[in-house]
PDB file of N, CA and C in Angstrom:
ATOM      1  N   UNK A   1       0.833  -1.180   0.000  1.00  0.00           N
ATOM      2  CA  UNK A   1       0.000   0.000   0.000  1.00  0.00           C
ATOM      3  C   UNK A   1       0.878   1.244   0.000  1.00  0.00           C
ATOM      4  N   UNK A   2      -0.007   2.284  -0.290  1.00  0.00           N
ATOM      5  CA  UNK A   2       1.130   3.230  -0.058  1.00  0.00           C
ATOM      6  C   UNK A   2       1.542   4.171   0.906  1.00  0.00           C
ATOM      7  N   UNK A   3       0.775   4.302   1.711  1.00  0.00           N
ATOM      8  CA  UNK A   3       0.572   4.595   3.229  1.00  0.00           C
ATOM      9  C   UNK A   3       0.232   3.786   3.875  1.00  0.00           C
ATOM     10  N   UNK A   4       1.564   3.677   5.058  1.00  0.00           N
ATOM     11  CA  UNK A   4       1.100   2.372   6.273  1.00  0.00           C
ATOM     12  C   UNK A   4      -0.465   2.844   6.790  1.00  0.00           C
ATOM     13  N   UNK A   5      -1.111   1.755   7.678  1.00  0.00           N
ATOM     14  CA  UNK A   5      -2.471   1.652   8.185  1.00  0.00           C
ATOM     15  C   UNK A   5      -2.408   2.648   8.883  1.00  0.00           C
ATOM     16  N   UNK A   6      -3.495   3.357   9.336  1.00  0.00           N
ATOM     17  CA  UNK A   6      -3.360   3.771  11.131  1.00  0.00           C
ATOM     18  C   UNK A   6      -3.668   2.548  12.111  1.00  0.00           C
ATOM     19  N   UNK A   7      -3.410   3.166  13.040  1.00  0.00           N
ATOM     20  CA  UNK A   7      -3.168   1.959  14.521  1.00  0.00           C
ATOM     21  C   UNK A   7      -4.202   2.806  15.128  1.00  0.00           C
ATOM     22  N   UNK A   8      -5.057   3.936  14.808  1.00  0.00           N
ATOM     23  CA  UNK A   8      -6.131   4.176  15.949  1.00  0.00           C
ATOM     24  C   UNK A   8      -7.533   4.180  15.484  1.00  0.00           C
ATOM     25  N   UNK A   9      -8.022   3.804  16.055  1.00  0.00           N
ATOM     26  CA  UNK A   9      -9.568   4.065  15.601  1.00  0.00           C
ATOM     27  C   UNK A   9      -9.915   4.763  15.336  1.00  0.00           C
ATOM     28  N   UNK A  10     -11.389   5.116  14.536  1.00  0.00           N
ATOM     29  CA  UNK A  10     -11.494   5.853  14.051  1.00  0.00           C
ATOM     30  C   UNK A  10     -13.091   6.538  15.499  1.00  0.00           C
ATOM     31  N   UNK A  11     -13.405   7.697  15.412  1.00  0.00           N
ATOM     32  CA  UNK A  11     -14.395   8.256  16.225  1.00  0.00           C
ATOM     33  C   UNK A  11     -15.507   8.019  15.598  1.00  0.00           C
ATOM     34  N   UNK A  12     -16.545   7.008  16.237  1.00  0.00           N
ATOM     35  CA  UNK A  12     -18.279   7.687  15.917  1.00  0.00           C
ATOM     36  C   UNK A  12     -18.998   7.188  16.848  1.00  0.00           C
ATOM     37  N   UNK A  13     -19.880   8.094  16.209  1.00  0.00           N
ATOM     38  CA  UNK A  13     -21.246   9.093  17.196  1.00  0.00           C
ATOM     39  C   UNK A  13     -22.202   9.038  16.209  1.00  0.00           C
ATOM     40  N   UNK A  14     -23.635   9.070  17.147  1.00  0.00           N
ATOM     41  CA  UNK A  14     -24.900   9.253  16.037  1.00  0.00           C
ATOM     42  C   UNK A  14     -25.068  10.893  16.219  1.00  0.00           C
ATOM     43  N   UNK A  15     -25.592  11.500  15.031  1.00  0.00           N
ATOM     44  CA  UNK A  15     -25.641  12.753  15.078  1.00  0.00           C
ATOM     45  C   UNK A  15     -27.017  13.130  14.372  1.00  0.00           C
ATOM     46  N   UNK A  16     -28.090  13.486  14.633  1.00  0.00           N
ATOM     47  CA  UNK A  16     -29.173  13.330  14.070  1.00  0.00           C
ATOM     48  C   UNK A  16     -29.419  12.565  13.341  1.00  0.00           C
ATOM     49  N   UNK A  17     -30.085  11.635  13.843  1.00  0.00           N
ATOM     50  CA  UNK A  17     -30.081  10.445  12.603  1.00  0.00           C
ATOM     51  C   UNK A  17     -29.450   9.491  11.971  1.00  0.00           C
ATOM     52  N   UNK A  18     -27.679   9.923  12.150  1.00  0.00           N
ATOM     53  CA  UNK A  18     -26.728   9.556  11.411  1.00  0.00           C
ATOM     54  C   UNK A  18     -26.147   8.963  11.570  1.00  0.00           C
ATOM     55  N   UNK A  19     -24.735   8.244  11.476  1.00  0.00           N
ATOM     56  CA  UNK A  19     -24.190   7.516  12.227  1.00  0.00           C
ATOM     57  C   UNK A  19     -22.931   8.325  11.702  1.00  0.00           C
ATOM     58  N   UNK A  20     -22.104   9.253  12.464  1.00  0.00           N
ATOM     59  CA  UNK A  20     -20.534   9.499  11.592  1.00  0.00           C
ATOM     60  C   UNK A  20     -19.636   9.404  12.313  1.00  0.00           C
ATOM     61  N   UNK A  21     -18.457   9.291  11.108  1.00  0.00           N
ATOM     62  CA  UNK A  21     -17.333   8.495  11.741  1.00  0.00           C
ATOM     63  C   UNK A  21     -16.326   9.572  10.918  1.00  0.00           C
ATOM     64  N   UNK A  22     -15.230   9.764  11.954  1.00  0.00           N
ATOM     65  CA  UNK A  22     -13.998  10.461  11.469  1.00  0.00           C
ATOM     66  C   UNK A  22     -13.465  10.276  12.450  1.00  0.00           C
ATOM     67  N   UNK A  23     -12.273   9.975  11.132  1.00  0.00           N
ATOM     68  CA  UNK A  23     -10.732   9.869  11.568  1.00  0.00           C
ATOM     69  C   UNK A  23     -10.462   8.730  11.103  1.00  0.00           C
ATOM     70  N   UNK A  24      -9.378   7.799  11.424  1.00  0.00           N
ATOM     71  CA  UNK A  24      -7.912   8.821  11.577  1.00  0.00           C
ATOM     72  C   UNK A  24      -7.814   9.631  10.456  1.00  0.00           C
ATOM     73  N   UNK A  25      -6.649  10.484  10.669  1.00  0.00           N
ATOM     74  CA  UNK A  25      -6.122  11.203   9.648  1.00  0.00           C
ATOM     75  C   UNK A  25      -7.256  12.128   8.950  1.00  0.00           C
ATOM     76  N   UNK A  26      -7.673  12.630   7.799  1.00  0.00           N
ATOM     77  CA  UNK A  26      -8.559  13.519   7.216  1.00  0.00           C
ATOM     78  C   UNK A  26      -9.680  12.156   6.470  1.00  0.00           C
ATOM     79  N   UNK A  27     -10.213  11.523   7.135  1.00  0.00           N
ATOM     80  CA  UNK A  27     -11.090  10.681   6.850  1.00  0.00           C
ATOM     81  C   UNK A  27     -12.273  10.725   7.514  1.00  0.00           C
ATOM     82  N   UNK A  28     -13.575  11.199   6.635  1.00  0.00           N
ATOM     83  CA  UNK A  28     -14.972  11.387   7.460  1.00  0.00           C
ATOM     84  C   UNK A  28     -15.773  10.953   6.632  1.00  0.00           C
ATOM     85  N   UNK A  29     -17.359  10.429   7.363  1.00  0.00           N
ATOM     86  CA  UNK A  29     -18.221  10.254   6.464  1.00  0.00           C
ATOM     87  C   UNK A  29     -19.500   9.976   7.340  1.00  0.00           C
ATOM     88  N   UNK A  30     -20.505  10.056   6.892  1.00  0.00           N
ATOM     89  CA  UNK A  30     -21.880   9.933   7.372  1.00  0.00           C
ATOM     90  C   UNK A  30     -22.467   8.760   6.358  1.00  0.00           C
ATOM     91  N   UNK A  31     -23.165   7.978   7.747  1.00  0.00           N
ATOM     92  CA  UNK A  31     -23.938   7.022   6.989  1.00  0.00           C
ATOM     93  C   UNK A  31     -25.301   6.705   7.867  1.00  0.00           C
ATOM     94  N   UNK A  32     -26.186   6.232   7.055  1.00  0.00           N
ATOM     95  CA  UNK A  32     -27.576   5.851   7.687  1.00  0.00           C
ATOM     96  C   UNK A  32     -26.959   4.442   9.003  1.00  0.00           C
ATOM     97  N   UNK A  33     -28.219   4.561   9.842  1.00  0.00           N
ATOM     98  CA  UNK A  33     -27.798   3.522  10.713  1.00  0.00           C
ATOM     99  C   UNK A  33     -27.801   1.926  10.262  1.00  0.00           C
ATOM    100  N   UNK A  34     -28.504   1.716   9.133  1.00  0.00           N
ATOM    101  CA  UNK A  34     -28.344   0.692   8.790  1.00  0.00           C
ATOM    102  C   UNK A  34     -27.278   0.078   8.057  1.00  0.00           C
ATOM    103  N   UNK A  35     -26.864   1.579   6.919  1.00  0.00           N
ATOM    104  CA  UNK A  35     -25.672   1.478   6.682  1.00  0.00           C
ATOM    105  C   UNK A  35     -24.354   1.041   7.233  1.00  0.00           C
ATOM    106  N   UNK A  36     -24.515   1.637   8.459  1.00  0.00           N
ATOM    107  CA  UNK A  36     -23.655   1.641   9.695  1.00  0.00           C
ATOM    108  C   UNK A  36     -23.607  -0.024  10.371  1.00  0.00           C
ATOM    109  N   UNK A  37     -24.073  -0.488  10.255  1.00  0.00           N
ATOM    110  CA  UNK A  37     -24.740  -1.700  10.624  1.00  0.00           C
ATOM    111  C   UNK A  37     -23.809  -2.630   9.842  1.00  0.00           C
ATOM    112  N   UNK A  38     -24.511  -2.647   8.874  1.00  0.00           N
ATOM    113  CA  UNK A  38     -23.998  -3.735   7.698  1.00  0.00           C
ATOM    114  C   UNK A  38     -22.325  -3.244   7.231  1.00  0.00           C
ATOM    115  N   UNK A  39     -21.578  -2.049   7.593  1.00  0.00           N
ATOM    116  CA  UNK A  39     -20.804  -1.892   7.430  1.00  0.00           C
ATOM    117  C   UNK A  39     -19.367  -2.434   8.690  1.00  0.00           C
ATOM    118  N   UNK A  40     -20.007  -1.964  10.195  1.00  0.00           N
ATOM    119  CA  UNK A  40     -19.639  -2.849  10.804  1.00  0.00           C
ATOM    120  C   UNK A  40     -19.660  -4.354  10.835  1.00  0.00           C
ATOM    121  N   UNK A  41     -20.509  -5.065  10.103  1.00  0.00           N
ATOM    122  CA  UNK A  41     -20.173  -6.390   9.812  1.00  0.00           C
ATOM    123  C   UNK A  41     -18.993  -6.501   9.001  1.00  0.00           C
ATOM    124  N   UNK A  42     -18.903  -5.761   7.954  1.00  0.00           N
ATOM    125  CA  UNK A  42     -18.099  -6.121   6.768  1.00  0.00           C
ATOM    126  C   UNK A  42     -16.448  -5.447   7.339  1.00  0.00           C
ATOM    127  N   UNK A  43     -16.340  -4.899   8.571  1.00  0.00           N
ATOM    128  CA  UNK A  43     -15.125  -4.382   8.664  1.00  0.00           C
ATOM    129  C   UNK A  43     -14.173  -5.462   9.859  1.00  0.00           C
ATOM    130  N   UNK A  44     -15.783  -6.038  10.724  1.00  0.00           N
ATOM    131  CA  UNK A  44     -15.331  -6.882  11.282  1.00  0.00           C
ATOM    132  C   UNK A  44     -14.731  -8.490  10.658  1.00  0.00           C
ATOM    133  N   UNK A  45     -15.197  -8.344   9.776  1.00  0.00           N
ATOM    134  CA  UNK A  45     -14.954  -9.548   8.795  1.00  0.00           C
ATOM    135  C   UNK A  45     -13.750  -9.450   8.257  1.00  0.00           C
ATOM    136  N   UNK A  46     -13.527  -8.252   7.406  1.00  0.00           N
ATOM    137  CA  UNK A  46     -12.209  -8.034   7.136  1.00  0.00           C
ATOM    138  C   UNK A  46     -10.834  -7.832   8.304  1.00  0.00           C
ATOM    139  N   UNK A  47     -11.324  -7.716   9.349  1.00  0.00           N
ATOM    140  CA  UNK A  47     -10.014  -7.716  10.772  1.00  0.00           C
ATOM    141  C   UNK A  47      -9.767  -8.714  10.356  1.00  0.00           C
ATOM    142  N   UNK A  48     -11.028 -10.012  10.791  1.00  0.00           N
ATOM    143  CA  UNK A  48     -10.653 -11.431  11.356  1.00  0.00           C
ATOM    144  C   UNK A  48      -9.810 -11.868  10.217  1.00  0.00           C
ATOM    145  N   UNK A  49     -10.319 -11.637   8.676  1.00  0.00           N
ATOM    146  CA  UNK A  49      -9.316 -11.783   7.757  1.00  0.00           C
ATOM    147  C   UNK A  49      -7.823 -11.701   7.672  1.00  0.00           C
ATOM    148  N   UNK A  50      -7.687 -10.375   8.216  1.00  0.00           N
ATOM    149  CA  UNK A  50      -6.137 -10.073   8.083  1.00  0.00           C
ATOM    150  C   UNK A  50      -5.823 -10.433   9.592  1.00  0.00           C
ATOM    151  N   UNK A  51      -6.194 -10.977  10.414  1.00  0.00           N
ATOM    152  CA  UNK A  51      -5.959 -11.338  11.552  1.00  0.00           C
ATOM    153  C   UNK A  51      -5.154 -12.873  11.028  1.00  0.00           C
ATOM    154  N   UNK A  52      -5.806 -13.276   9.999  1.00  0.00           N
ATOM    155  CA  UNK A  52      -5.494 -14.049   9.568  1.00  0.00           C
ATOM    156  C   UNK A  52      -4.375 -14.669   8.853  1.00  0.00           C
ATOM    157  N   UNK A  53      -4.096 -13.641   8.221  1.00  0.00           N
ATOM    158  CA  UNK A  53      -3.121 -13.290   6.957  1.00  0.00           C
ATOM    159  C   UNK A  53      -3.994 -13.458   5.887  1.00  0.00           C
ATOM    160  N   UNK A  54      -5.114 -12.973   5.907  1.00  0.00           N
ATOM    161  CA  UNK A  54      -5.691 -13.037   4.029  1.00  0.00           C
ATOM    162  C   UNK A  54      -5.101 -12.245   3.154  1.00  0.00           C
ATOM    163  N   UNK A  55      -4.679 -12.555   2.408  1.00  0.00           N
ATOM    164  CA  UNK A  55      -4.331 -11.904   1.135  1.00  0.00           C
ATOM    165  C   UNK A  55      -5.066 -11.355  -0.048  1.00  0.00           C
ATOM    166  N   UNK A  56      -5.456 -10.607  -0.295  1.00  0.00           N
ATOM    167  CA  UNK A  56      -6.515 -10.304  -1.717  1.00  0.00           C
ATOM    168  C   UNK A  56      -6.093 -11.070  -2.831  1.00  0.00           C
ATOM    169  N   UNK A  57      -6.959 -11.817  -3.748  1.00  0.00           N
ATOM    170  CA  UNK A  57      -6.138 -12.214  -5.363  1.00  0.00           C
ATOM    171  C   UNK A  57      -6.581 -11.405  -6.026  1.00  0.00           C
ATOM    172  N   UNK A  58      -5.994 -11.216  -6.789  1.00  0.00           N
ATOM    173  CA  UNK A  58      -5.963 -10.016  -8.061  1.00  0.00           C
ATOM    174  C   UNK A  58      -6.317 -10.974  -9.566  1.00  0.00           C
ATOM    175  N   UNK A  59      -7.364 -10.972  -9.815  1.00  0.00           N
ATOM    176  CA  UNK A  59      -7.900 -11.916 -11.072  1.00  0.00           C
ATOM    177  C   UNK A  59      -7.245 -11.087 -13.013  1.00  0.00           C
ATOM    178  N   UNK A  60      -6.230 -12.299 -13.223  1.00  0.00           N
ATOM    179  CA  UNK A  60      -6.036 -11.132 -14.418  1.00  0.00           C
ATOM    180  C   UNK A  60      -6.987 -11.390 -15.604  1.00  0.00           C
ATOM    181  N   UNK A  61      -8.383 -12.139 -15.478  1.00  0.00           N
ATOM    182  CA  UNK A  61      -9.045 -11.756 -16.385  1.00  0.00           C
ATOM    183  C   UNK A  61     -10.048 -10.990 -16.134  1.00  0.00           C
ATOM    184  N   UNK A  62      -9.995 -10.224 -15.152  1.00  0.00           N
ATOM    185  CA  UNK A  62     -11.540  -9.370 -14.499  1.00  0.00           C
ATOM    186  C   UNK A  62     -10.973  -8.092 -14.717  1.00  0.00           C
ATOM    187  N   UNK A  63     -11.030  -7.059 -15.577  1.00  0.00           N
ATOM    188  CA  UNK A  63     -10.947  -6.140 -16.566  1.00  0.00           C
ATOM    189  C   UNK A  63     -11.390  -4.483 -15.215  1.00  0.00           C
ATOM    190  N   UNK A  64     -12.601  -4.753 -14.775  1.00  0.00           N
ATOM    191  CA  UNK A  64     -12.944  -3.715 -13.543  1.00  0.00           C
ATOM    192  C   UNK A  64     -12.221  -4.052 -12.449  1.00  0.00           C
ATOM    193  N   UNK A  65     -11.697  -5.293 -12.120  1.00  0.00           N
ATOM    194  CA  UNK A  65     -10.678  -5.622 -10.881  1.00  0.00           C
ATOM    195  C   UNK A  65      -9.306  -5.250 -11.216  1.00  0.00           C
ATOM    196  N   UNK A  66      -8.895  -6.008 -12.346  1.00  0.00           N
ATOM    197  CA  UNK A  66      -7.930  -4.882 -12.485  1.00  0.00           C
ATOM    198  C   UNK A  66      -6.726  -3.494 -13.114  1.00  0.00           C
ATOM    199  N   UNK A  67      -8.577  -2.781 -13.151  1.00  0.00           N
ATOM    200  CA  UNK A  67      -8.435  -1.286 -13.463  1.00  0.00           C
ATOM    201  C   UNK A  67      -8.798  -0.611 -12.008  1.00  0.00           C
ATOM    202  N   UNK A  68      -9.405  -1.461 -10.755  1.00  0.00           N
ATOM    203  CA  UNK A  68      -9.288  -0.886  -9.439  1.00  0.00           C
ATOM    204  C   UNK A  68      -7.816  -1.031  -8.545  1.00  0.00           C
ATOM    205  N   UNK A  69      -7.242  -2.055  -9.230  1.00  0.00           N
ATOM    206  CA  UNK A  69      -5.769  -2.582  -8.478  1.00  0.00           C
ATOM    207  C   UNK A  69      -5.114  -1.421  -9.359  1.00  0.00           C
ATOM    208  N   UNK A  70      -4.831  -0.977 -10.234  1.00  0.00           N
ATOM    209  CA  UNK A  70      -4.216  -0.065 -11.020  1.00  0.00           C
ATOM    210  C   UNK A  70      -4.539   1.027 -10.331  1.00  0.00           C
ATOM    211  N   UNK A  71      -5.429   1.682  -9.972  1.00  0.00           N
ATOM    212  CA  UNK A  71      -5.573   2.478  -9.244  1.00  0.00           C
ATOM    213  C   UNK A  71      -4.886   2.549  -7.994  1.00  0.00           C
ATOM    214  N   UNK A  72      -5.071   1.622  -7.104  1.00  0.00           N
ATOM    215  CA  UNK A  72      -4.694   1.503  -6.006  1.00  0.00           C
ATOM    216  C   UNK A  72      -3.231   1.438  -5.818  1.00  0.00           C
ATOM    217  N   UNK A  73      -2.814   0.778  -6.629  1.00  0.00           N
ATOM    218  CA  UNK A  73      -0.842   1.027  -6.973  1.00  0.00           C
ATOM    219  C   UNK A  73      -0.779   1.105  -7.512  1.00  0.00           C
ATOM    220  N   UNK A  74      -0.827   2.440  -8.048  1.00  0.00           N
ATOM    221  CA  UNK A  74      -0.632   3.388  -8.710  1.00  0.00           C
ATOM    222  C   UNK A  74      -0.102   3.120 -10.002  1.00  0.00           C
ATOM    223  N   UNK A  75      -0.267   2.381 -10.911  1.00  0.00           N
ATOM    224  CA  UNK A  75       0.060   1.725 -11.913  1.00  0.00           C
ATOM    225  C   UNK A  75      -1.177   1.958 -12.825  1.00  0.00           C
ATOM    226  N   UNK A  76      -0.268   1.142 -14.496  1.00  0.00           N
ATOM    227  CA  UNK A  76      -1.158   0.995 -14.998  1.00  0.00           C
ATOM    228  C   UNK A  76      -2.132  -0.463 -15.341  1.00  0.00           C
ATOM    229  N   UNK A  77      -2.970  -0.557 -16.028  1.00  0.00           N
ATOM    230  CA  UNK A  77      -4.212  -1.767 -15.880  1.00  0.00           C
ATOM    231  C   UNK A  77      -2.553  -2.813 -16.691  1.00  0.00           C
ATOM    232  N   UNK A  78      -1.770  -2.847 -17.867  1.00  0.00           N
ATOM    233  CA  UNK A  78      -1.435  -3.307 -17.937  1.00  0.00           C
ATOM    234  C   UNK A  78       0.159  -3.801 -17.275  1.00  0.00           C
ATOM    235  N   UNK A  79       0.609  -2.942 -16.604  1.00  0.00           N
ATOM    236  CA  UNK A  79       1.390  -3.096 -15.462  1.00  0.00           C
ATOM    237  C   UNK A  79       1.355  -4.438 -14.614  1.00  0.00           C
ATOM    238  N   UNK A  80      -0.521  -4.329 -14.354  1.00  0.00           N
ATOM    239  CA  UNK A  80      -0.925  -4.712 -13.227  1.00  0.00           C
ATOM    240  C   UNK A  80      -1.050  -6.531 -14.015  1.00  0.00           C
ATOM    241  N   UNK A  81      -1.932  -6.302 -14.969  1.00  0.00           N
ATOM    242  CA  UNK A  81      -1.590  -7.646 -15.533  1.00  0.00           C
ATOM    243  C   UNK A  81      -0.387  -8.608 -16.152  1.00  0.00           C
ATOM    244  N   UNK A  82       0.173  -7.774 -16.276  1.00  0.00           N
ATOM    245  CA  UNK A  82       1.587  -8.514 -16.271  1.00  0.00           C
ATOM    246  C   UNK A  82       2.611  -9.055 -15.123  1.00  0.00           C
ATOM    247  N   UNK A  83       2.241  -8.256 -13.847  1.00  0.00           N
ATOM    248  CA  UNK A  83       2.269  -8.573 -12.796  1.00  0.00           C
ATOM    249  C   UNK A  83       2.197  -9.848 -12.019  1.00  0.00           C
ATOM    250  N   UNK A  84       0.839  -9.775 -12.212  1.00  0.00           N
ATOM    251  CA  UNK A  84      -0.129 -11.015 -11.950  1.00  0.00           C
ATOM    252  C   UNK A  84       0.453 -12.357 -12.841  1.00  0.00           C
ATOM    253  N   UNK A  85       0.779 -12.039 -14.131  1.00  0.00           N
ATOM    254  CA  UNK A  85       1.251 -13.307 -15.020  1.00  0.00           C
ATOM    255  C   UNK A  85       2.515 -13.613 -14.884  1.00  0.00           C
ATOM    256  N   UNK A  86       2.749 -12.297 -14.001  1.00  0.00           N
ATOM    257  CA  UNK A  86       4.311 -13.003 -13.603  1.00  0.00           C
ATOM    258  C   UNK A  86       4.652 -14.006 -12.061  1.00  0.00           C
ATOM    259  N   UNK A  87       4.043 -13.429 -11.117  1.00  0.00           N
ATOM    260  CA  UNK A  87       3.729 -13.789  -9.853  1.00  0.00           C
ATOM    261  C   UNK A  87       2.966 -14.463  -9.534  1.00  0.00           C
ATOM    262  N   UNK A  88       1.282 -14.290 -10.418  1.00  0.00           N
ATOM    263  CA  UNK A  88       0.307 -15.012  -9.697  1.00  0.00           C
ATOM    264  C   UNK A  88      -0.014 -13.807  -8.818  1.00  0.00           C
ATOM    265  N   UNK A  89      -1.438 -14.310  -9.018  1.00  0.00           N
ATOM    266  CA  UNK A  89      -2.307 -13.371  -8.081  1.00  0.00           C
ATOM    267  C   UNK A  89      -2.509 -12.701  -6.614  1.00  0.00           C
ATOM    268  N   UNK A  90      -1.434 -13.028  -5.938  1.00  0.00           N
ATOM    269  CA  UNK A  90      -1.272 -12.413  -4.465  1.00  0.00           C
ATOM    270  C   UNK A  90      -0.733 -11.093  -4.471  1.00  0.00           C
ATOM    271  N   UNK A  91      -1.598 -10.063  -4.155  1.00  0.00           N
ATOM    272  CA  UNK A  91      -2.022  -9.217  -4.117  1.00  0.00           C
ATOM    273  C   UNK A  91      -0.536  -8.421  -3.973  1.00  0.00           C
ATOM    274  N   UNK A  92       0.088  -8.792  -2.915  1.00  0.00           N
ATOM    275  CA  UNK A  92       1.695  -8.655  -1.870  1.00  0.00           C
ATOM    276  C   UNK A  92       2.104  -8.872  -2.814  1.00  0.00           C
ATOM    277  N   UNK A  93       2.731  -9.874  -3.440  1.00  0.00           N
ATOM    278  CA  UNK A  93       3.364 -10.462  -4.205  1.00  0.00           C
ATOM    279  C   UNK A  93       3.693  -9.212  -5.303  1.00  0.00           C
ATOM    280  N   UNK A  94       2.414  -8.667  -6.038  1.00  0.00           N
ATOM    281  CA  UNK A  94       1.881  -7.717  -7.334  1.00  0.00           C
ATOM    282  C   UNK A  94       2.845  -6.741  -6.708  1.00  0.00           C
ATOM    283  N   UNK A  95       1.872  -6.236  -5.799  1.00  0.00           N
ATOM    284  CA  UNK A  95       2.702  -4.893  -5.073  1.00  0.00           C
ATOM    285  C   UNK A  95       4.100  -4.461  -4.988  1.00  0.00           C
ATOM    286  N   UNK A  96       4.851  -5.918  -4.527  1.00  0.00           N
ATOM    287  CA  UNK A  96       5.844  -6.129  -4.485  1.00  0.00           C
ATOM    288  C   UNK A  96       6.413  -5.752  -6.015  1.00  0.00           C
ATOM    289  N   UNK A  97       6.326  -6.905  -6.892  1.00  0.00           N
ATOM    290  CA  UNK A  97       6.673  -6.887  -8.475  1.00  0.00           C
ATOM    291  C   UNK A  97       6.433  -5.229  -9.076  1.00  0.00           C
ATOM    292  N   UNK A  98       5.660  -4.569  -8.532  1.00  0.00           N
ATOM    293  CA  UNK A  98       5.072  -3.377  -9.737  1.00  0.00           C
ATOM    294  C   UNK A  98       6.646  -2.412  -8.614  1.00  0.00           C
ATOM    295  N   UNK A  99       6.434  -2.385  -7.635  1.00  0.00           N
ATOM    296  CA  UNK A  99       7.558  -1.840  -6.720  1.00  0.00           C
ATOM    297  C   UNK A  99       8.850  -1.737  -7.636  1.00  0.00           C
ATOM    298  N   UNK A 100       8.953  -3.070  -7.031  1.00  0.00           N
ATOM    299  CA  UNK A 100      10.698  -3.264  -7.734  1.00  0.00           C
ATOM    300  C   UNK A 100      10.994  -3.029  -9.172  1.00  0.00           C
ATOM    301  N   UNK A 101       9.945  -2.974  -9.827  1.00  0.00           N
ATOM    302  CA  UNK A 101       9.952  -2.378 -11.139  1.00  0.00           C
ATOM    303  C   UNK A 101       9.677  -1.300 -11.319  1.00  0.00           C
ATOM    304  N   UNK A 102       9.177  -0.275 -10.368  1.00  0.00           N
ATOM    305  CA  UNK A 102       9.471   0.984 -10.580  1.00  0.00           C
ATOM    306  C   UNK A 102      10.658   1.874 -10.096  1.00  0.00           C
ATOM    307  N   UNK A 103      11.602   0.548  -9.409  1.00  0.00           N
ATOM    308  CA  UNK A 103      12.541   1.382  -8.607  1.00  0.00           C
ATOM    309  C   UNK A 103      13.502   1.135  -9.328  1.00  0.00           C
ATOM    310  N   UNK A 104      13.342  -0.072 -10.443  1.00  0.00           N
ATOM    311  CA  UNK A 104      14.631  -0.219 -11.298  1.00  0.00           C
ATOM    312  C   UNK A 104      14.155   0.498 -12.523  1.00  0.00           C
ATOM    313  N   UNK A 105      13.351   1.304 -12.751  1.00  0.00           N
ATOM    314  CA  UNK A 105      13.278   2.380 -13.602  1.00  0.00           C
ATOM    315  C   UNK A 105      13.640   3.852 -13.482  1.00  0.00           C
ATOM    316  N   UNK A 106      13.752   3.931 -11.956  1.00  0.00           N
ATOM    317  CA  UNK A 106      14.204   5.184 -11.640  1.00  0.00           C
ATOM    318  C   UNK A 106      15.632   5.663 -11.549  1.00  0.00           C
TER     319      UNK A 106
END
């Protein structure tokens, strides 16, 4: 990634209606309570994941997956697939590969 995680939680509170959350860092947002809901499921899910060591796979025939991994490291869509055909789909792995290939370009 390209900024380590934060290590603190983030603040929320219901605020008319709302459920919002900010922080860390310049990160805010408002969501309905149900929103809020189903989103705490999905964040708790993802801890236990990386609690885990899950790794994301990066599919190189899914065209919107990865033009979102291109985004995300900062690359391009075909960067990213060549990546993948070089390594295989672990996410780390990619990151890694698109890395070291931008540092032996510099």
């Amino acid at each position: 990634m390209a900024n380590p995680p934060y290590d603190t939680p983030s603040q929320v509170q219901p605020i008319d209606g709302e459920v919002v959350v900010i922080g860390p860092g310049a990160t805010g947002l408002s969501v309905t309570p149900e929103a809020a809901r189903q989103t705490a499921a999905r964040l708790t899910r993802a801890a236990e994941q990386a609690d885990d060591g899950h790794v994301e796979q990066i599919d190189p025939d899914d065209a919107e997956a990865l033009a979102r991994w291109a985004e995300r490291l900062g690359a391009s869509v075909q960067a990213v697939r060549n990546a993948v055909l070089a390594v295989g789909g672990d996410s780390e792995a990619v990151a890694l590969r698109l890395g070291s290939a931008r540092g032996a370009a510099d």
